[in-house]
Protein backbone atom coordinates (compact mmCIF):
# COMPACT_ATOMS: atom_id res chain seq x y z
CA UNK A 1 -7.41 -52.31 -18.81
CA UNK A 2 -7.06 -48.67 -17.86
CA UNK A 3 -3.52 -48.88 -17.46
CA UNK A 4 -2.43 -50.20 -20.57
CA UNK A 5 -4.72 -47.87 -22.43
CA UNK A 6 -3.14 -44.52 -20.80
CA UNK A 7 0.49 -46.04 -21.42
CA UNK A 8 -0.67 -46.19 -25.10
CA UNK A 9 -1.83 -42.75 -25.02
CA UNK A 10 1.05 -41.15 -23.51
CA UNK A 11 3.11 -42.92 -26.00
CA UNK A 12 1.54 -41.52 -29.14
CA UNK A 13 1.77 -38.03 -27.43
CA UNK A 14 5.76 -38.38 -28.23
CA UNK A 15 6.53 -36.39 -31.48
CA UNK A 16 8.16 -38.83 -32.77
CA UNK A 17 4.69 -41.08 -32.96
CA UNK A 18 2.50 -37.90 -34.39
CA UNK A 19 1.72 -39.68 -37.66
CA UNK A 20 0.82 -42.87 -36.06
CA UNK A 21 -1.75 -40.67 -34.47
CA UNK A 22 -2.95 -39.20 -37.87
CA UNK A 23 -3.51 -43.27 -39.25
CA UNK A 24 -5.21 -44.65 -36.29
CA UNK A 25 -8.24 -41.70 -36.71
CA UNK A 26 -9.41 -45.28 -38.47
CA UNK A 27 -11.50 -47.24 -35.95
CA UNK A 28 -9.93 -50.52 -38.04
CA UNK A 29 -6.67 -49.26 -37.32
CA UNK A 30 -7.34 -48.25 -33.85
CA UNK A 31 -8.22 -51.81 -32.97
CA UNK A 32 -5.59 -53.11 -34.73
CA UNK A 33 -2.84 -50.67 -32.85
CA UNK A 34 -4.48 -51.84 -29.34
CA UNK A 35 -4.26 -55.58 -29.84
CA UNK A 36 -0.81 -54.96 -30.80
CA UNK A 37 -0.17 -52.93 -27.67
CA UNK A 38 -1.36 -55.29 -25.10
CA UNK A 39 0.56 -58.49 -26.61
CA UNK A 40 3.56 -56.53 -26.69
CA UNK A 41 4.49 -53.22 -24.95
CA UNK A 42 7.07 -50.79 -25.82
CA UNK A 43 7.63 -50.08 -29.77
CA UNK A 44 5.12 -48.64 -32.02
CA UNK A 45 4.96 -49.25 -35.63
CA UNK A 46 5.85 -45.69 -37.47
CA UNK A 47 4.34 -46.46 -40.84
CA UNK A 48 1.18 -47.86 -42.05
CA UNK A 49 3.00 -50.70 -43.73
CA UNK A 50 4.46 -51.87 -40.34
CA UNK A 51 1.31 -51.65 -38.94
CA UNK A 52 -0.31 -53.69 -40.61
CA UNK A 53 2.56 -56.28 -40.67
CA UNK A 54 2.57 -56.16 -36.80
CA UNK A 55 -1.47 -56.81 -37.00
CA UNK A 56 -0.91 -59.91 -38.99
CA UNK A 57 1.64 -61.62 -37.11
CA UNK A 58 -0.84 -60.88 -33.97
CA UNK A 59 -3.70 -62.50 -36.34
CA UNK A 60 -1.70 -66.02 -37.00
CA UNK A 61 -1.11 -65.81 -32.95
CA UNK A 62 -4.56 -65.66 -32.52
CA UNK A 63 -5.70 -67.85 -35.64
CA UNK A 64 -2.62 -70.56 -34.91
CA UNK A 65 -4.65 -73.52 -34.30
CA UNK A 66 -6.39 -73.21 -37.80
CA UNK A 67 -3.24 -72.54 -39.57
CA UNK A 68 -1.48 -76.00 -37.79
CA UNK A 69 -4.40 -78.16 -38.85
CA UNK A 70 -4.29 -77.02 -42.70
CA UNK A 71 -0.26 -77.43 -41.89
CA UNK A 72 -0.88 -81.18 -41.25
CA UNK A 73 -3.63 -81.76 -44.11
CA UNK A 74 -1.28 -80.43 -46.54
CA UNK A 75 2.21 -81.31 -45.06
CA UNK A 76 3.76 -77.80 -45.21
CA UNK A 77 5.68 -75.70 -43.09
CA UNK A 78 3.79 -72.65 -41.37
CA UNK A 79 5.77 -69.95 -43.03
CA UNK A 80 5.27 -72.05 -46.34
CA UNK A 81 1.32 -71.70 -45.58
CA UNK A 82 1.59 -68.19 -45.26
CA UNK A 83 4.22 -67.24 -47.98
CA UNK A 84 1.61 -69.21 -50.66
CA UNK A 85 -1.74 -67.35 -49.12
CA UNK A 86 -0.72 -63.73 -49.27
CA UNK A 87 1.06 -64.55 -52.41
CA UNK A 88 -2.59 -65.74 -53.80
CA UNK A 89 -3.93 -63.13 -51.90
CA UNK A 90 -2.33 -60.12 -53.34
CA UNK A 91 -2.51 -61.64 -56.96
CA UNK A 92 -6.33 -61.81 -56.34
CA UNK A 93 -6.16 -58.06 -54.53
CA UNK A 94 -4.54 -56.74 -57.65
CA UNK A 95 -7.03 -58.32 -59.88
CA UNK A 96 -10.17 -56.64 -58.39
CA UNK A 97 -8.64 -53.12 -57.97
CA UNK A 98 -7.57 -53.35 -61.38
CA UNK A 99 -11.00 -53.57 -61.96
CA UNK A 100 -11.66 -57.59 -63.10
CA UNK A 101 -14.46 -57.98 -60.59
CA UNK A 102 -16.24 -55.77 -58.82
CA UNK A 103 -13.17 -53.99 -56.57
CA UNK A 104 -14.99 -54.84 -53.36
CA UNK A 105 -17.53 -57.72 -53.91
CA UNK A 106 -15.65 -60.58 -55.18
CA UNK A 107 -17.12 -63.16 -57.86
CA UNK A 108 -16.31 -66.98 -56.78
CA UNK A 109 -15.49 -67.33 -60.42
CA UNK A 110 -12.60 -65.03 -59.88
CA UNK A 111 -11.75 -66.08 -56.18
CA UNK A 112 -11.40 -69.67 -57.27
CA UNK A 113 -9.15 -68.68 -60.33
CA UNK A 114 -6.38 -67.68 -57.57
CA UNK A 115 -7.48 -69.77 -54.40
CA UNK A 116 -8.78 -72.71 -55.62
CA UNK A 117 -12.44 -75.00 -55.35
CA UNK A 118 -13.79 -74.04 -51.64
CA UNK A 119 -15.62 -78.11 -51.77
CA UNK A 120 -11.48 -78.82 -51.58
CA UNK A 121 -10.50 -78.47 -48.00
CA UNK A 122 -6.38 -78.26 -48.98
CA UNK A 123 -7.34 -75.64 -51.20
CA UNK A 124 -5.95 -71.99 -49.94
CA UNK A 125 -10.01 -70.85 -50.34
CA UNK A 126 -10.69 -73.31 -47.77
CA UNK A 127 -8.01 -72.17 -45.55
CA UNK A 128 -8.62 -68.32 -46.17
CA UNK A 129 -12.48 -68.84 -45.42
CA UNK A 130 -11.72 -70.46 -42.21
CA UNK A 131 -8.90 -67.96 -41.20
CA UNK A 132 -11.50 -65.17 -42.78
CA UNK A 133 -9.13 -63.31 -44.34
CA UNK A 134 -12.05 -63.35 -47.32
CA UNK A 135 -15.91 -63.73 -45.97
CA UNK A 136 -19.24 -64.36 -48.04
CA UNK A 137 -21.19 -61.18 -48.20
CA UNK A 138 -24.05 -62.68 -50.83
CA UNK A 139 -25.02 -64.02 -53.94
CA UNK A 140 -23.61 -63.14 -57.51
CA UNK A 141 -26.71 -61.54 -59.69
CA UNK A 142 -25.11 -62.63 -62.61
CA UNK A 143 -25.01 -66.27 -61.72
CA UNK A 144 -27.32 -66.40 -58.39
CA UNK A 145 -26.38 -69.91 -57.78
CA UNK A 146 -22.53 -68.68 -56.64
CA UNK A 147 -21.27 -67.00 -53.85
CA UNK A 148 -19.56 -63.40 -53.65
CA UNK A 149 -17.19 -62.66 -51.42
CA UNK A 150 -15.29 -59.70 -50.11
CA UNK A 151 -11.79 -59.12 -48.02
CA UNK A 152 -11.98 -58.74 -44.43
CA UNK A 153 -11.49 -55.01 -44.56
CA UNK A 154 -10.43 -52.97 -47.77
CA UNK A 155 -7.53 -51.58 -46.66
CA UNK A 156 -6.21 -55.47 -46.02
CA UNK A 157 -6.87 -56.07 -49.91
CA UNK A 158 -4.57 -52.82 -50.25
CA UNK A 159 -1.82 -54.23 -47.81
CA UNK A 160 -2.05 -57.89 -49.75
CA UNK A 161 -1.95 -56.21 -53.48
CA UNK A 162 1.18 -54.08 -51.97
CA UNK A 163 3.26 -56.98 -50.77
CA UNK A 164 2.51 -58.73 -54.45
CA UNK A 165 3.92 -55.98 -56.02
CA UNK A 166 7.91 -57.10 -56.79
CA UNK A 167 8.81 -54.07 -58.95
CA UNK A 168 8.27 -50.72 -58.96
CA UNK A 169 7.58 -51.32 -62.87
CA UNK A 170 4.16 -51.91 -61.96
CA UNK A 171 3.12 -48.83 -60.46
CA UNK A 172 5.03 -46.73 -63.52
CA UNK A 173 7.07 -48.22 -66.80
CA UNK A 174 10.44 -48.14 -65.90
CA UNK A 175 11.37 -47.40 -69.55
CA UNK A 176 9.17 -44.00 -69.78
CA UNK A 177 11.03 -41.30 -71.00
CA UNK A 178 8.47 -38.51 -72.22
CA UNK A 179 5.69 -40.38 -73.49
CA UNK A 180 3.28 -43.06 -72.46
CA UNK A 181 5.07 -46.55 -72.87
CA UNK A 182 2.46 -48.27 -75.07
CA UNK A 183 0.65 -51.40 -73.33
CA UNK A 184 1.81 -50.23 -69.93
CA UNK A 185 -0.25 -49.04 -67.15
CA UNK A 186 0.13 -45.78 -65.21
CA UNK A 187 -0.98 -47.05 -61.97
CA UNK A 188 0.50 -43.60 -60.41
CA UNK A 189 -2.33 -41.44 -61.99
CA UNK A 190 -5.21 -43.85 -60.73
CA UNK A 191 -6.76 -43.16 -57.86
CA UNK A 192 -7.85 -46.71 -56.44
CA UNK A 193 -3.84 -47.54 -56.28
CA UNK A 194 -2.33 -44.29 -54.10
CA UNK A 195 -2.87 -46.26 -51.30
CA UNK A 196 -1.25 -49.79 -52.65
CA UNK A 197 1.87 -47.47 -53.26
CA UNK A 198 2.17 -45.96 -50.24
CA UNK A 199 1.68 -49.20 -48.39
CA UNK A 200 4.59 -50.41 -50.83
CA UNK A 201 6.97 -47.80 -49.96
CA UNK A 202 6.74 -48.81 -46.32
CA UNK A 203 7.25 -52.64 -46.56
CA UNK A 204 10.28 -54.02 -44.96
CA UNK A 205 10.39 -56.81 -47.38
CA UNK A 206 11.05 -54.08 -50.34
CA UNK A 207 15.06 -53.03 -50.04
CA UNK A 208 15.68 -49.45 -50.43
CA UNK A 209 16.53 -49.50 -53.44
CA UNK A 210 14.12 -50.05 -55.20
CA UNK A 211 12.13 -47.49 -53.19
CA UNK A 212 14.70 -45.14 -54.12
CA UNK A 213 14.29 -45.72 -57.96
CA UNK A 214 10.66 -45.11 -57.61
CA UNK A 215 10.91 -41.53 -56.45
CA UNK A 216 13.44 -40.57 -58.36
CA UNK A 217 11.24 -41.68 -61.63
CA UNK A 218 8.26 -40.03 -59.94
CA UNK A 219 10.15 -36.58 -59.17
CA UNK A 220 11.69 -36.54 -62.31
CA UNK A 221 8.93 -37.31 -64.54
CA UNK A 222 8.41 -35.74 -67.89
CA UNK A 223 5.44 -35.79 -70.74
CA UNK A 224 4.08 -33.19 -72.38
CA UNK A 225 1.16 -31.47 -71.00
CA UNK A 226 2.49 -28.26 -69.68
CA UNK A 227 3.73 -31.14 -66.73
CA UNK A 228 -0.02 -31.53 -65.58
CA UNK A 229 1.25 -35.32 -64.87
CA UNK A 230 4.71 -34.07 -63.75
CA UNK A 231 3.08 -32.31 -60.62
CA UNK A 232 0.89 -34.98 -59.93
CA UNK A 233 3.55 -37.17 -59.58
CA UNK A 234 6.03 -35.52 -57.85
CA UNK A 235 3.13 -34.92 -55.04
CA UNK A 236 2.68 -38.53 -54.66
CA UNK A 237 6.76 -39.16 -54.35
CA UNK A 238 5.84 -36.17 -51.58
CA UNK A 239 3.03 -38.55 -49.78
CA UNK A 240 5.50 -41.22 -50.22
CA UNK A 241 8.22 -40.06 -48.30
CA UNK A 242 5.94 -40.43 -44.87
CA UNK A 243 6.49 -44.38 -45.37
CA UNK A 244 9.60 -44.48 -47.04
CA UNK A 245 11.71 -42.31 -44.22
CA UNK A 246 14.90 -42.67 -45.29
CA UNK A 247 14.68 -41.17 -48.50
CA UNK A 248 17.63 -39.96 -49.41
CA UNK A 249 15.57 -36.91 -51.61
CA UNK A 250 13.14 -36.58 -48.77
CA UNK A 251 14.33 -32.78 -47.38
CA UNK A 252 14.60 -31.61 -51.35
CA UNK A 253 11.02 -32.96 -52.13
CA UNK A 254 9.60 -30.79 -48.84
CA UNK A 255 11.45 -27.46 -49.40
CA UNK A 256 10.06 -27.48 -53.47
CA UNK A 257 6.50 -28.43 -51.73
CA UNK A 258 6.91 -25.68 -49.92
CA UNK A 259 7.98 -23.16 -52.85
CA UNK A 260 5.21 -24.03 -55.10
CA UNK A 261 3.60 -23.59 -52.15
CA UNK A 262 4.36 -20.02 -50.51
CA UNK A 263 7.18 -18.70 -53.58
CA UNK A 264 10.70 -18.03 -52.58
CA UNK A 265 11.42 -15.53 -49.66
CA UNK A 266 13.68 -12.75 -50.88
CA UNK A 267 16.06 -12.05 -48.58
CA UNK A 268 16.92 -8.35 -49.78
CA UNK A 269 13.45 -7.52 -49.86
CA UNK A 270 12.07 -9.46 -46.98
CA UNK A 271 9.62 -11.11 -48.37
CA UNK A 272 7.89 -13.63 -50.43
């Protein structure tokens, strides 16, 4: 459909759509952004977060007649079915990046811990399996009688570990003052979370602020290692500001980007 396709285009040439442009350099998210321009013309998402968000209400359009008949099996609501899968879903996304399995091939062992026995066809395994939201990609070496499995695309497990995430707590210890909180993670400093984060500062479900909260604890924190961590952070509160737009702190976190960056122009002088 040629026509479609070059209204798409000329929409992301707007400047307002210029980072949509930078995510969809994904072929995954490509796709995704042209299913969800031919079922509905006319606004595009402008973070990652809503992107993905858009892509799964087009996927339970598409997938509807599988999520009815597990509906009727179980007697729940459709909303219900899908509030209690990417609840499980995240849960078992966190898990694996946090390293309990394998971050990317799945042991059943550890699938069924969150989803339930696939032999039990009301069991959220069976319905993710059919909807294929998880898929088997081969056999477990350790125990080469089960099944491993893996999420339909990474950055999916990313998007489901993001919308389990209810506090900002999780990604940093709320109560950290100047030294590691003992027993608490520092999800902030590892790399396999950035992008769990960043999909968590664009979620609609997540009010503002608690979004708000999180930058100002990542901008203004303090340990002591000549602030090593302190820079690391506040550049991640500067990546986060491209999904969370209406941060209040957003203009201050560019302009001290930009000093670190180039120095401070001297205006006697002329010159940096």
């Amino acid at each position: 459909d040629a026509a479609t396709g070059e209204s798409l285009e000329a929409k992301l040439a707007e400047s307002e759509n210029s980072r949509l442009k930078e995510l969809i350099q994904n072929p995954l998210r490509l796709w995704m952004l042209c299913q969800i321009w031919s079922s509905r013309q006319g606004t595009l998402p402008d973070t990652q977060a809503k992107l993905y968000a858009s892509f799964i209400e087009y996927f339970y359009r598409w997938k509807e007649q599988i999520i009815k008949s597990y509906e009727k099996l179980c007697g729940t609501t459709v909303p219900e079915c899908q509030e209690l899968l990417h609840e499980a879903l995240g849960e078992l996304a966190k898990a694996a990046i946090d390293g309990k399995s394998s971050r990317f091939r799945l042991s059943y062992r550890l699938v069924s811990e969150y989803l339930g026995d696939r032999n039990d066809e009301t069991s959220l395994l069976s319905l993710t399996l059919s909807l294929g939201w998880l898929n088997r990609v081969g056999i477990d070496f350790d125990e080469p009688e089960e099944s491993v499995y893996a999420f339909y695309h990474a950055t999916f497990q990313e998007y489901f570990a993001a919308l389990a995430v209810k506090d900002w707590d999780y990604f940093l210890p709320r109560n950290h003052v100047d030294f590691p909180v003992v027993g608490k993670e520092y999800r902030i400093f590892e790399a396999q979370w950035k992008q769990v984060i960043l999909l968590w500062l664009g979620l609609e479900g997540v009010n503002r602020k608690q979004k708000q909260e999180f930058i100002e604890a990542l901008i203004g924190f303090e340990e002591g290692c000549n602030n090593f961590y302190g820079y690391r952070a506040y550049f991640l509160a500067a990546a986060g500001i491209g999904e969370f737009k209406d941060c209040s702190r957003a203009d201050e976190i560019v302009a001290t980007i930009i000093k670190w960056s180039c120095g401070c122009f001297n205006i006697e002088k002329q010159e940096w």
